[in-house]
C-alpha atoms as a PDB file:
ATOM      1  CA  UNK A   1      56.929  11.705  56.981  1.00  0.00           C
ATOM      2  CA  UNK A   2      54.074  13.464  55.493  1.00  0.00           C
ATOM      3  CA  UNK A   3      50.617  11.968  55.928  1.00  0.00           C
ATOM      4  CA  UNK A   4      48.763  10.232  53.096  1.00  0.00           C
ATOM      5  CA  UNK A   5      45.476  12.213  52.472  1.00  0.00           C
ATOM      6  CA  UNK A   6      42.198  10.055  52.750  1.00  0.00           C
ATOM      7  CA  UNK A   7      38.900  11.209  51.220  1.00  0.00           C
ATOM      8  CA  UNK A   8      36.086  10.416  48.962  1.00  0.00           C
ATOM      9  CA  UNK A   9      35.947  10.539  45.379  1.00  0.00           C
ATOM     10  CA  UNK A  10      32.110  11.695  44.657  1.00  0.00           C
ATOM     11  CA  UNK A  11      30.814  10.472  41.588  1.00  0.00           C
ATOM     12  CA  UNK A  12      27.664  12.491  39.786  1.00  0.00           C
ATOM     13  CA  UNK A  13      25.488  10.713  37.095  1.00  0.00           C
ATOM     14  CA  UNK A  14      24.773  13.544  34.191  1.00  0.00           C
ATOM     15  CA  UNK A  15      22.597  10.947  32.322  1.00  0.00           C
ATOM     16  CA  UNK A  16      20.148   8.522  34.371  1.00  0.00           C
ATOM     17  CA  UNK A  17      21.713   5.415  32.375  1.00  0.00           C
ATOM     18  CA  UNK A  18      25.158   6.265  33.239  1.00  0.00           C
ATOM     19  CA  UNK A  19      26.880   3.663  34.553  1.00  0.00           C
ATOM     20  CA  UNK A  20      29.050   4.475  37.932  1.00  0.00           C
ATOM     21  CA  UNK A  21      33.125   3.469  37.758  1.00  0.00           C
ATOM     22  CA  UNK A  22      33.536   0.090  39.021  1.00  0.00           C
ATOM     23  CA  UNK A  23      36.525  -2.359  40.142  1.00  0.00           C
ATOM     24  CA  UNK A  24      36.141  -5.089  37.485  1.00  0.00           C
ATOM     25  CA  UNK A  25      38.095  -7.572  40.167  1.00  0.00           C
ATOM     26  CA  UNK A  26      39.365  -6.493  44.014  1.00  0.00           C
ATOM     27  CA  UNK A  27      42.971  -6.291  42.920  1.00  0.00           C
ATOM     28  CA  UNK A  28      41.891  -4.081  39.952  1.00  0.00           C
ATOM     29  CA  UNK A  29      44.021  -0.794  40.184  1.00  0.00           C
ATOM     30  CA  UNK A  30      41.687   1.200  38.144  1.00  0.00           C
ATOM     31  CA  UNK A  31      37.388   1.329  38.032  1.00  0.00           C
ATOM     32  CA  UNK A  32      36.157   0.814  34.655  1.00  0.00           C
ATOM     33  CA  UNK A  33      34.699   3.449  32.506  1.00  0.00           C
ATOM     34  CA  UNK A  34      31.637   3.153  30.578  1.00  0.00           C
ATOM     35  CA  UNK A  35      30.272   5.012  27.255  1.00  0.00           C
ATOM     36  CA  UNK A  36      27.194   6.816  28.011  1.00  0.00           C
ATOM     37  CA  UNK A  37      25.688   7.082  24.208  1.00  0.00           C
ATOM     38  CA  UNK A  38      22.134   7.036  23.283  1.00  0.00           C
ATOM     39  CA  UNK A  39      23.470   6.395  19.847  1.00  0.00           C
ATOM     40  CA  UNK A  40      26.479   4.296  18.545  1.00  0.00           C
ATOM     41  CA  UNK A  41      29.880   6.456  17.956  1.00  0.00           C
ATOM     42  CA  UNK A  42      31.841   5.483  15.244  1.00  0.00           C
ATOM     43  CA  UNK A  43      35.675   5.716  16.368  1.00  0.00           C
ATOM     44  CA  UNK A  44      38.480   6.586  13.412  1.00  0.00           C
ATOM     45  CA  UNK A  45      41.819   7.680  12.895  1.00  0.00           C
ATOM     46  CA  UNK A  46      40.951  11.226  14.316  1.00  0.00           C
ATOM     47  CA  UNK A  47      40.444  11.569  17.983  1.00  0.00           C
ATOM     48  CA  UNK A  48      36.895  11.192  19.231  1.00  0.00           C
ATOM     49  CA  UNK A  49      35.278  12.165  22.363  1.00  0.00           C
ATOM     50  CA  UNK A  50      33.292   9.513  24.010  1.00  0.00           C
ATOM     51  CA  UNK A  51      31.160  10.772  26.976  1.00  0.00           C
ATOM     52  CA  UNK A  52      30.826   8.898  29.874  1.00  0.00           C
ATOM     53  CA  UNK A  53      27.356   9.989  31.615  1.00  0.00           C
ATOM     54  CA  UNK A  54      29.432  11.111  34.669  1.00  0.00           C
ATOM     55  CA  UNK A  55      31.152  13.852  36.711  1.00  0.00           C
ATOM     56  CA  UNK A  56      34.019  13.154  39.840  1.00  0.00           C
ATOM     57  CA  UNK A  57      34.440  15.810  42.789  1.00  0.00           C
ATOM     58  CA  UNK A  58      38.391  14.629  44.313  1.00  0.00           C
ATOM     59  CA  UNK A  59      39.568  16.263  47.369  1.00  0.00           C
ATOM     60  CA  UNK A  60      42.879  17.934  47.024  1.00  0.00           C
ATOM     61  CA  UNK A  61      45.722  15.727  47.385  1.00  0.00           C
ATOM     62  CA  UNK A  62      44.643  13.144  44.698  1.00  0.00           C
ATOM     63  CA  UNK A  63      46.334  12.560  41.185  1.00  0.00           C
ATOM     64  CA  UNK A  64      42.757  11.073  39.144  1.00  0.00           C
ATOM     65  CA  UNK A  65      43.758  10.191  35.896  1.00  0.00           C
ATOM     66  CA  UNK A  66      41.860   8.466  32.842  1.00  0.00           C
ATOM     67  CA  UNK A  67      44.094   5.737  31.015  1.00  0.00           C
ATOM     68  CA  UNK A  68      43.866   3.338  28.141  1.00  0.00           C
ATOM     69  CA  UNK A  69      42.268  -0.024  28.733  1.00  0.00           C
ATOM     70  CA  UNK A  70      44.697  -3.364  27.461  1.00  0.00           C
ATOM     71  CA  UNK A  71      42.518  -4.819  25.970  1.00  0.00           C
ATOM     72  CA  UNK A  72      41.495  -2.115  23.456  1.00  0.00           C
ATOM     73  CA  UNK A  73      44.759  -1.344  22.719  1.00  0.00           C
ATOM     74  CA  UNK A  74      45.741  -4.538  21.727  1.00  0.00           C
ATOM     75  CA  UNK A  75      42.986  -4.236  19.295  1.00  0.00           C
ATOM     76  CA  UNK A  76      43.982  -1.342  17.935  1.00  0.00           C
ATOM     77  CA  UNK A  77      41.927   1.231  19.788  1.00  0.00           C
ATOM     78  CA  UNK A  78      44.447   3.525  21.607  1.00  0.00           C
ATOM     79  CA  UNK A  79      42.965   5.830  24.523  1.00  0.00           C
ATOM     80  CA  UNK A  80      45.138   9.421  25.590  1.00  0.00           C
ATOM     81  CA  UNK A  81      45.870   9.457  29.059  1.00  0.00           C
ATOM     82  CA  UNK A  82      43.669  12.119  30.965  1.00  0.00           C
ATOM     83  CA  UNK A  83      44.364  14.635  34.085  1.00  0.00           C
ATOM     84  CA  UNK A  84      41.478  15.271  36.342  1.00  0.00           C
ATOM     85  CA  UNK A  85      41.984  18.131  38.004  1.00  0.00           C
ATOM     86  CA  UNK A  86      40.368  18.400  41.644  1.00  0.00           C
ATOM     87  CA  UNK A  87      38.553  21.388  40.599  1.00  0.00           C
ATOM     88  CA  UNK A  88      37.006  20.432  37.753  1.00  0.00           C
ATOM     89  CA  UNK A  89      33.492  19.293  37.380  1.00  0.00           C
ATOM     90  CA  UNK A  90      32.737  18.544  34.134  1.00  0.00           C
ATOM     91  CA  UNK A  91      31.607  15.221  32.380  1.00  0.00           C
ATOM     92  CA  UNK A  92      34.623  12.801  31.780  1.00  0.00           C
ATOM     93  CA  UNK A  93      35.070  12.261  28.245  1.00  0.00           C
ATOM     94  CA  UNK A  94      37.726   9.708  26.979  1.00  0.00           C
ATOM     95  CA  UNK A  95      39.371  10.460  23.768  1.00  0.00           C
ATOM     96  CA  UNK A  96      39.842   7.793  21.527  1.00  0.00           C
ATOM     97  CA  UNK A  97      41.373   6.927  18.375  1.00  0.00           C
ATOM     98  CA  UNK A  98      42.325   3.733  15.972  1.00  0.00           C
ATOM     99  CA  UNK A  99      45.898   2.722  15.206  1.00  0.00           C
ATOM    100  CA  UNK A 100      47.529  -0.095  12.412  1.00  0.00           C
ATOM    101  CA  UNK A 101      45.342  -2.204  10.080  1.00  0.00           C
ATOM    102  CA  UNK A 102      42.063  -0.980  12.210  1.00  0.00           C
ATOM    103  CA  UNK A 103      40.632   1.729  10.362  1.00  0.00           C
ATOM    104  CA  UNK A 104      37.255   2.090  12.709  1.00  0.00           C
ATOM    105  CA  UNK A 105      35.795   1.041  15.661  1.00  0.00           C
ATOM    106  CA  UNK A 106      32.142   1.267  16.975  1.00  0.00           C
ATOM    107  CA  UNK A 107      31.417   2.134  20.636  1.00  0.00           C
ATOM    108  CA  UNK A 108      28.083   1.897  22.371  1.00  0.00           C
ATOM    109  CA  UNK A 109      26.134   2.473  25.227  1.00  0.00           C
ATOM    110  CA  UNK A 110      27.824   1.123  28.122  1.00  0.00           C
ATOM    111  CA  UNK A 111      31.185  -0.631  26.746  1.00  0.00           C
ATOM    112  CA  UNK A 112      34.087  -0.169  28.707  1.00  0.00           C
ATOM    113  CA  UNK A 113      36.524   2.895  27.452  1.00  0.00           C
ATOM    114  CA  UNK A 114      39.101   3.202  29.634  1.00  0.00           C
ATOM    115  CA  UNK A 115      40.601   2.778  33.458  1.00  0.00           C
ATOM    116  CA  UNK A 116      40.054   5.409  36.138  1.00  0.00           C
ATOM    117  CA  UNK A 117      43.251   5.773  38.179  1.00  0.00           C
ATOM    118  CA  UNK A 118      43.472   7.455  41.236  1.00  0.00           C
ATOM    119  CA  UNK A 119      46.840   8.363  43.453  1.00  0.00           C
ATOM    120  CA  UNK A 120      48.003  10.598  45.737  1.00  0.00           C
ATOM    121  CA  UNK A 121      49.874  13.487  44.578  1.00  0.00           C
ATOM    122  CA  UNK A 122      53.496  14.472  45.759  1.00  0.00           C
ATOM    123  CA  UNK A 123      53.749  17.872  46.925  1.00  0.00           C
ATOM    124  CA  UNK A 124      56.607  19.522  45.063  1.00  0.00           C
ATOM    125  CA  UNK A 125      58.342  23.240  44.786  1.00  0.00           C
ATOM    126  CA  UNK A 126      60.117  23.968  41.544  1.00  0.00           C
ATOM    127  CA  UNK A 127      63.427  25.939  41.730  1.00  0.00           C
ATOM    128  CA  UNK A 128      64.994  27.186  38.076  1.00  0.00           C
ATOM    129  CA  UNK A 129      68.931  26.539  38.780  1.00  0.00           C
ATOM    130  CA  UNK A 130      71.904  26.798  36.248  1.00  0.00           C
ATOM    131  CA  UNK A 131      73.052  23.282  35.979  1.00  0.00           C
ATOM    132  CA  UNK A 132      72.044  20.191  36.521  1.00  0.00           C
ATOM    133  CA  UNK A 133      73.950  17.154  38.691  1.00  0.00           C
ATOM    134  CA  UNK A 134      75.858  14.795  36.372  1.00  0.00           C
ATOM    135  CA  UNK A 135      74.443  11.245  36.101  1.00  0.00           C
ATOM    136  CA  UNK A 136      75.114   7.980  34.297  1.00  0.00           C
ATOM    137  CA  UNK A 137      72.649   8.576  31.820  1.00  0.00           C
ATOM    138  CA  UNK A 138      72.801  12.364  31.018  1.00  0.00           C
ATOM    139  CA  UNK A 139      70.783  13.466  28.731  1.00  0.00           C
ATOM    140  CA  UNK A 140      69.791  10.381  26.907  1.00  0.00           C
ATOM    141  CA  UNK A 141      66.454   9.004  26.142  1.00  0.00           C
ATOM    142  CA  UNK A 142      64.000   7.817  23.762  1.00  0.00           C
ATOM    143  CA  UNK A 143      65.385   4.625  23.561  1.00  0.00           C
ATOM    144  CA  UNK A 144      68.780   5.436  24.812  1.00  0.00           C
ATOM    145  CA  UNK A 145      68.895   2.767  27.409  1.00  0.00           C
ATOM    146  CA  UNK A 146      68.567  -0.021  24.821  1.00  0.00           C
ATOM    147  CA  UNK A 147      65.222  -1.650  22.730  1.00  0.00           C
END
């Protein structure tokens, strides 16, 4: 069985009022993310990039990804799932956008965005082949399995 790799996630602040990724209980899967914004960002139906003050150094081996928070979904504020790759050093920025009868939202300094999710990665080869092994469901899906 392969082992598990174990490492530190480093976390830079960009901005001195940037507020670090943080468990909001211990069974939390995800840290928080927070806006870094001196002023207030006015969130639409186009996708807008809300910066987050910070920049993450992950050792090799780890799938970090940025994901939607719950609760602003069920408001109407819809976050795109992010990749962060172990070689990249940039600031996180969490795209977000407004869906049904919310036309805008307003984010400020230091109001939670989104869920940092970290996991290892599976090691994988890819091999191009011919066919495919049969299976009960084929080739079916988006909603082929039922409602």
């Amino acid at each position: 069985m392969p082992s598990i790799p174990s490492g530190v996630i480093k976390v830079k602040r960009l901005h001195p009022l940037a507020r670090l990724p943080e468990r909001a209980t211990p069974g939390s899967s995800g840290c928080d993310l927070y806006a870094c914004t001196e002023t207030e960002i006015e969130v639409g139906r186009d996708p807008t990039l809300i910066p987050t003050g910070i920049a993450i150094e992950a050792p090799a081996g780890f799938d970090v990804q940025i994901r939607p928070r719950s609760g602003l979904s069920a408001r109407g504020v819809m976050g795109t799932f992010g990749t962060i790759d172990s070689d990249y050093r940039g600031e996180l920025m969490v795209t977000l956008y407004c869906v049904g009868n919310l036309s805008s939202y307003i984010v400020r300094d230091g109001d939670r965005i989104a869920q940092l999710v970290v996991a290892v990665l599976a090691s994988f080869d890819l091999r191009e082949v011919t066919d495919l092994s049969d299976s009960a469901r084929g080739a079916g899906g988006h909603g082929s399995t039922g409602p």
